[in-house]
PDB file of N, CA and C in Angstrom:
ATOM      1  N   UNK A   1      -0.397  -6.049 -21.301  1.00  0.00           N
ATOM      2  CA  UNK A   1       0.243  -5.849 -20.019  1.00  0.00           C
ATOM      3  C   UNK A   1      -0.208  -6.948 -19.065  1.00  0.00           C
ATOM      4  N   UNK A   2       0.489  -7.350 -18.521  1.00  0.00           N
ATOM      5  CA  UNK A   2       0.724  -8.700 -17.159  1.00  0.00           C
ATOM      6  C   UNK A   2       0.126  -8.141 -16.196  1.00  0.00           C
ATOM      7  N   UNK A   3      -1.394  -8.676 -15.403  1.00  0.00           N
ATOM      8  CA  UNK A   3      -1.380  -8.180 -13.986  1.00  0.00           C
ATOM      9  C   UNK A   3      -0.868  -8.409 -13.281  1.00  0.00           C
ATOM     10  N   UNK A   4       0.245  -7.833 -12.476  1.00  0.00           N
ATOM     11  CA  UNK A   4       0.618  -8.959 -10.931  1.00  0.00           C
ATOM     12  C   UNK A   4      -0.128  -9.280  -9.909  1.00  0.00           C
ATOM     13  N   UNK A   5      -0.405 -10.533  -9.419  1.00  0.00           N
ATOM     14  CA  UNK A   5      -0.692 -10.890  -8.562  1.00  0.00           C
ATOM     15  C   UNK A   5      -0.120 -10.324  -7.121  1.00  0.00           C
ATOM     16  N   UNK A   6      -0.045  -9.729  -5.930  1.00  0.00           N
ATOM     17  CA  UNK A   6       0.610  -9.496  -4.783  1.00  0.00           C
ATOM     18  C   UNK A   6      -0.414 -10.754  -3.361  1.00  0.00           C
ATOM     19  N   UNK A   7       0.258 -11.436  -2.236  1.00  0.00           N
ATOM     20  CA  UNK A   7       0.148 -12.129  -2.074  1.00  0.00           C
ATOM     21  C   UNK A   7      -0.697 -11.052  -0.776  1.00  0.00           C
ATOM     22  N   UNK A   8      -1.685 -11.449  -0.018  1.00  0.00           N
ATOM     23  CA  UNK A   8      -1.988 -10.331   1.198  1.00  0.00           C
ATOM     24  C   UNK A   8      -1.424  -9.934   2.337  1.00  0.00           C
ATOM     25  N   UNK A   9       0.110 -10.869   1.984  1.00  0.00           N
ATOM     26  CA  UNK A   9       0.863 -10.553   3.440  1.00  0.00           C
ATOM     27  C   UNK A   9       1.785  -9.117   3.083  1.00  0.00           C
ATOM     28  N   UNK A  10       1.970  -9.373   1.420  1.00  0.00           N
ATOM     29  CA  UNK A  10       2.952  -8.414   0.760  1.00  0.00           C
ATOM     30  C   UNK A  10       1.890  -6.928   0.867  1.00  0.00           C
ATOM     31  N   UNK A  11       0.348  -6.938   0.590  1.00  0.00           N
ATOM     32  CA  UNK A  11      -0.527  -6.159   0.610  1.00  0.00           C
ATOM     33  C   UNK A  11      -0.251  -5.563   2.081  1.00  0.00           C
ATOM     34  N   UNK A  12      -0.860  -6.091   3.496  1.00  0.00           N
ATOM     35  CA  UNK A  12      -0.475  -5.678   4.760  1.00  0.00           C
ATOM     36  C   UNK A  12       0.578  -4.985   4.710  1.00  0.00           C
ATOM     37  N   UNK A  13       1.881  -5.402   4.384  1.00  0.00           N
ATOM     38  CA  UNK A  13       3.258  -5.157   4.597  1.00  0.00           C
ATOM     39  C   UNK A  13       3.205  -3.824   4.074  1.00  0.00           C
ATOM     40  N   UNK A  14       2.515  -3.568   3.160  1.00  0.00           N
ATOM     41  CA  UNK A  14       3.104  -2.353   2.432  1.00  0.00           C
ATOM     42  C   UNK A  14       2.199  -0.822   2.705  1.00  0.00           C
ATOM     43  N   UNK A  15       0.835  -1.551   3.248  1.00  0.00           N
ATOM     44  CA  UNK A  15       0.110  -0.225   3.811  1.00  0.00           C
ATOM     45  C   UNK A  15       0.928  -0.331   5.329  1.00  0.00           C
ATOM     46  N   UNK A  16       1.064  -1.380   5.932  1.00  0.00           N
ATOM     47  CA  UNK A  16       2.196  -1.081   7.615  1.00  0.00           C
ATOM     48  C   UNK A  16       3.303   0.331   7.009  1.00  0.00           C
ATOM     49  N   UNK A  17       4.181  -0.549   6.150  1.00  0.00           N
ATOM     50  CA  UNK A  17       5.339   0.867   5.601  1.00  0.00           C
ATOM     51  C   UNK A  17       4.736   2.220   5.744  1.00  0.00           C
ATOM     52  N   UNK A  18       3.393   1.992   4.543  1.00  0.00           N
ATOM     53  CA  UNK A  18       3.009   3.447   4.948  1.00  0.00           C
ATOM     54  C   UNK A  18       3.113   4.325   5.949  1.00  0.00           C
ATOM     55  N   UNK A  19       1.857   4.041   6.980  1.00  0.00           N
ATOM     56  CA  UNK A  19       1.391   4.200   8.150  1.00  0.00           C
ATOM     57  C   UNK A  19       2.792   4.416   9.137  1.00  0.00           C
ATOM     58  N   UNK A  20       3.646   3.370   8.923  1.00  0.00           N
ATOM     59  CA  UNK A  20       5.023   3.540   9.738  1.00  0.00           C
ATOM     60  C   UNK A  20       5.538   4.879  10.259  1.00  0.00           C
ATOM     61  N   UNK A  21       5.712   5.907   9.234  1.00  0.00           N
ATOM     62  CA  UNK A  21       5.921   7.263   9.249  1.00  0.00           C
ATOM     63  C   UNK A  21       5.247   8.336   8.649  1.00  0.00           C
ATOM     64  N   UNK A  22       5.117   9.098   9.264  1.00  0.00           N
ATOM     65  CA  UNK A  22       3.877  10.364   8.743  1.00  0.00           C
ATOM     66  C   UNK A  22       4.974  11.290   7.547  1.00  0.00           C
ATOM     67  N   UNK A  23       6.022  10.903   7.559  1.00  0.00           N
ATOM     68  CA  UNK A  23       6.317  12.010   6.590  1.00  0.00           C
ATOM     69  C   UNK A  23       6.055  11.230   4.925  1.00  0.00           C
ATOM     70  N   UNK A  24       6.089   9.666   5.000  1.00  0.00           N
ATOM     71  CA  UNK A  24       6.094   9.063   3.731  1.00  0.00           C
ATOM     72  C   UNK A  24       5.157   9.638   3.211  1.00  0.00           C
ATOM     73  N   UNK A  25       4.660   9.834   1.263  1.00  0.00           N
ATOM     74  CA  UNK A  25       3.728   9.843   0.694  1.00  0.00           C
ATOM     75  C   UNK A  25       3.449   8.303  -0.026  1.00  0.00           C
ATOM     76  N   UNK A  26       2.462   8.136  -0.035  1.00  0.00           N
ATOM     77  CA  UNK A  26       1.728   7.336  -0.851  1.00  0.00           C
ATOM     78  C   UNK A  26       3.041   7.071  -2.116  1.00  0.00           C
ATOM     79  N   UNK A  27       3.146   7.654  -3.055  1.00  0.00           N
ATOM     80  CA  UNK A  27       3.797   8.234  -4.230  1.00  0.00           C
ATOM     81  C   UNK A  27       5.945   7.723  -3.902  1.00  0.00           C
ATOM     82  N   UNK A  28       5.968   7.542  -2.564  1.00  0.00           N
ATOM     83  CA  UNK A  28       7.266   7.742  -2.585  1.00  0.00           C
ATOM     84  C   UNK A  28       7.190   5.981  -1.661  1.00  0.00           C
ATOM     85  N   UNK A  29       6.312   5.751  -1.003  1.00  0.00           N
ATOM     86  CA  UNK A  29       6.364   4.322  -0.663  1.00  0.00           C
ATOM     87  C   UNK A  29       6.028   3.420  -1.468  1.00  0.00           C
ATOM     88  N   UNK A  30       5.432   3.693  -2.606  1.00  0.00           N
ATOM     89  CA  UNK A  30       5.295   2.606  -4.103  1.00  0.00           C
ATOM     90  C   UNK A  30       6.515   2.784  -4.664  1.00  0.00           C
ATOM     91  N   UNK A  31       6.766   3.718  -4.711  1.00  0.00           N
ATOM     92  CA  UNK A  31       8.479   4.073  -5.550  1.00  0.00           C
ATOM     93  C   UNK A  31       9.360   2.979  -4.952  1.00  0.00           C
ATOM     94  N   UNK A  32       9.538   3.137  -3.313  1.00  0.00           N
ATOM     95  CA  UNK A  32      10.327   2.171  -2.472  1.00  0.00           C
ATOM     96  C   UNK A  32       9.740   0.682  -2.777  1.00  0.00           C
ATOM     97  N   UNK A  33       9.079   0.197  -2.813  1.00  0.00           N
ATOM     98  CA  UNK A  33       8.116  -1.145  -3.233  1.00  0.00           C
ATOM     99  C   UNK A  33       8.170  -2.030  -4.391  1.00  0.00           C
ATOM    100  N   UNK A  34       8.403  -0.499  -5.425  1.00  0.00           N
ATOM    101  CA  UNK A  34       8.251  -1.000  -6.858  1.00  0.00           C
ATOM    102  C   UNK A  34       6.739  -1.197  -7.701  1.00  0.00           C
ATOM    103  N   UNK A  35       5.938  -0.721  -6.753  1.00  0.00           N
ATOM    104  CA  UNK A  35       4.726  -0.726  -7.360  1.00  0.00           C
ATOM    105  C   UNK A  35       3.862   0.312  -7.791  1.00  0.00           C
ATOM    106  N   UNK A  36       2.719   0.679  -8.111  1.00  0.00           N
ATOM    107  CA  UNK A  36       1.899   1.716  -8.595  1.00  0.00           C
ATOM    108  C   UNK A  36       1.777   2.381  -7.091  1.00  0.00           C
ATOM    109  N   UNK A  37       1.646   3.826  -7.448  1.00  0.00           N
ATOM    110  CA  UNK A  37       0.798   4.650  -6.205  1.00  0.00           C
ATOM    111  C   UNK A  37      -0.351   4.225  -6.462  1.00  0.00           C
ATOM    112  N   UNK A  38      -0.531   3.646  -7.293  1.00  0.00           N
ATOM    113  CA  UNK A  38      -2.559   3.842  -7.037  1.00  0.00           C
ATOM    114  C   UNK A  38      -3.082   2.619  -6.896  1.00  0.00           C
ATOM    115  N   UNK A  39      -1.983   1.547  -7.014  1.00  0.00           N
ATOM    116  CA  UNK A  39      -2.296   0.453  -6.208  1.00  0.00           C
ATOM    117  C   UNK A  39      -2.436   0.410  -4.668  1.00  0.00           C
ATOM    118  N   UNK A  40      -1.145   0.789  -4.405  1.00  0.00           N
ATOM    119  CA  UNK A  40      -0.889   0.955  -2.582  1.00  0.00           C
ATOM    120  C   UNK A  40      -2.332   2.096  -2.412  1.00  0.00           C
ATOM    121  N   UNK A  41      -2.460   2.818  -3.530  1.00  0.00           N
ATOM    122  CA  UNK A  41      -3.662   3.274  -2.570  1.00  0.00           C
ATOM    123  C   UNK A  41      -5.068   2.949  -2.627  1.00  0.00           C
ATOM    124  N   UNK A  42      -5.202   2.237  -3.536  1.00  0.00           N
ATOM    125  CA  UNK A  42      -6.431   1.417  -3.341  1.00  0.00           C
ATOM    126  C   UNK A  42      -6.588  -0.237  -2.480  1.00  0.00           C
ATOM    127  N   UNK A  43      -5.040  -0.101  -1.861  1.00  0.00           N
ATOM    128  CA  UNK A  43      -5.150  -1.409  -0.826  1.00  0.00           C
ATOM    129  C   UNK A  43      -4.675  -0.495   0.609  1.00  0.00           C
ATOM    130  N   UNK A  44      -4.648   0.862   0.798  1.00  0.00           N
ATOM    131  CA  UNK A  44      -4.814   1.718   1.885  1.00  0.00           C
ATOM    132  C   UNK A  44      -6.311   1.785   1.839  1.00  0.00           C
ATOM    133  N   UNK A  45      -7.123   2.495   1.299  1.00  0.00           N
ATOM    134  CA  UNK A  45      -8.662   2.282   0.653  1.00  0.00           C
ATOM    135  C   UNK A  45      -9.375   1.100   1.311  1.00  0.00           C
ATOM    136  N   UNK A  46      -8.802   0.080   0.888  1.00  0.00           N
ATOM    137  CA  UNK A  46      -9.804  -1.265   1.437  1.00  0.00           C
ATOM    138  C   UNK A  46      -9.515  -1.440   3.107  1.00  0.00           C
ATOM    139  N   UNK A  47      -7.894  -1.212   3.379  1.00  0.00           N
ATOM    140  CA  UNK A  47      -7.426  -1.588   5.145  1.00  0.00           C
ATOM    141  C   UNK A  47      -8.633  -0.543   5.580  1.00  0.00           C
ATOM    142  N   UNK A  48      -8.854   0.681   5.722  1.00  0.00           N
ATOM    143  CA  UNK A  48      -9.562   1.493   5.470  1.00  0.00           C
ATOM    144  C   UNK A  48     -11.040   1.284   5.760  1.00  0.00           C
ATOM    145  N   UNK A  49     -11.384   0.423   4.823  1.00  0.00           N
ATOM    146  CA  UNK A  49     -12.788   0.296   4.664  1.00  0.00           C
ATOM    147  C   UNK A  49     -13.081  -0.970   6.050  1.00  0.00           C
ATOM    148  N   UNK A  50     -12.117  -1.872   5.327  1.00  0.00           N
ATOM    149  CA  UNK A  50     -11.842  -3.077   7.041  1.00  0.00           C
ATOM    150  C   UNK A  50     -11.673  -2.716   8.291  1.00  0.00           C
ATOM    151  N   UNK A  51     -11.764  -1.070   8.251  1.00  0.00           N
ATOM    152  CA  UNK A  51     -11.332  -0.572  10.006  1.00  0.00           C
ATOM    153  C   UNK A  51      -9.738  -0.947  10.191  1.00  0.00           C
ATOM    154  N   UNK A  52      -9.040  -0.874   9.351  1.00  0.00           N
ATOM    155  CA  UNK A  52      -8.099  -0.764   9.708  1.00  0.00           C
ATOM    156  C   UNK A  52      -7.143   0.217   9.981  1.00  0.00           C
ATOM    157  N   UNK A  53      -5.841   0.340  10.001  1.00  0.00           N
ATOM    158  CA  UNK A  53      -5.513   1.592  10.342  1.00  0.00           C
ATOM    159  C   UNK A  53      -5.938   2.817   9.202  1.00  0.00           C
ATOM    160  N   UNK A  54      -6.322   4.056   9.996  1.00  0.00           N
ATOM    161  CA  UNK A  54      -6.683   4.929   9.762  1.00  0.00           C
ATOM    162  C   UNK A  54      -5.623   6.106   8.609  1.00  0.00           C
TER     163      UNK A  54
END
């Protein structure tokens, strides 16, 4: 299996989506993305750890 690379603007971009609306899940904004939930949530995890949004 191929890792993808994601670039950190595409990373930002996609925990912003999150955060955007309280009704999204984790699970349904990777779906929209095309990527793993458990990616987006281990780069929610790090914004997170950076003090970023909550």
């Amino acid at each position: 299996m191929v890792m993808k690379v994601y670039s950190p603007e595409f990373k930002a971009d996609a925990v912003a989506l999150f955060h955007s609306d309280p009704d999204l899940t984790i699970a349904q904004t990777a779906r929209d993305l095309g990527i793993n939930a458990e990616t987006l949530r281990n780069w929610i995890r790090a914004d997170r750890a950076r003090g970023g949004i909550s």
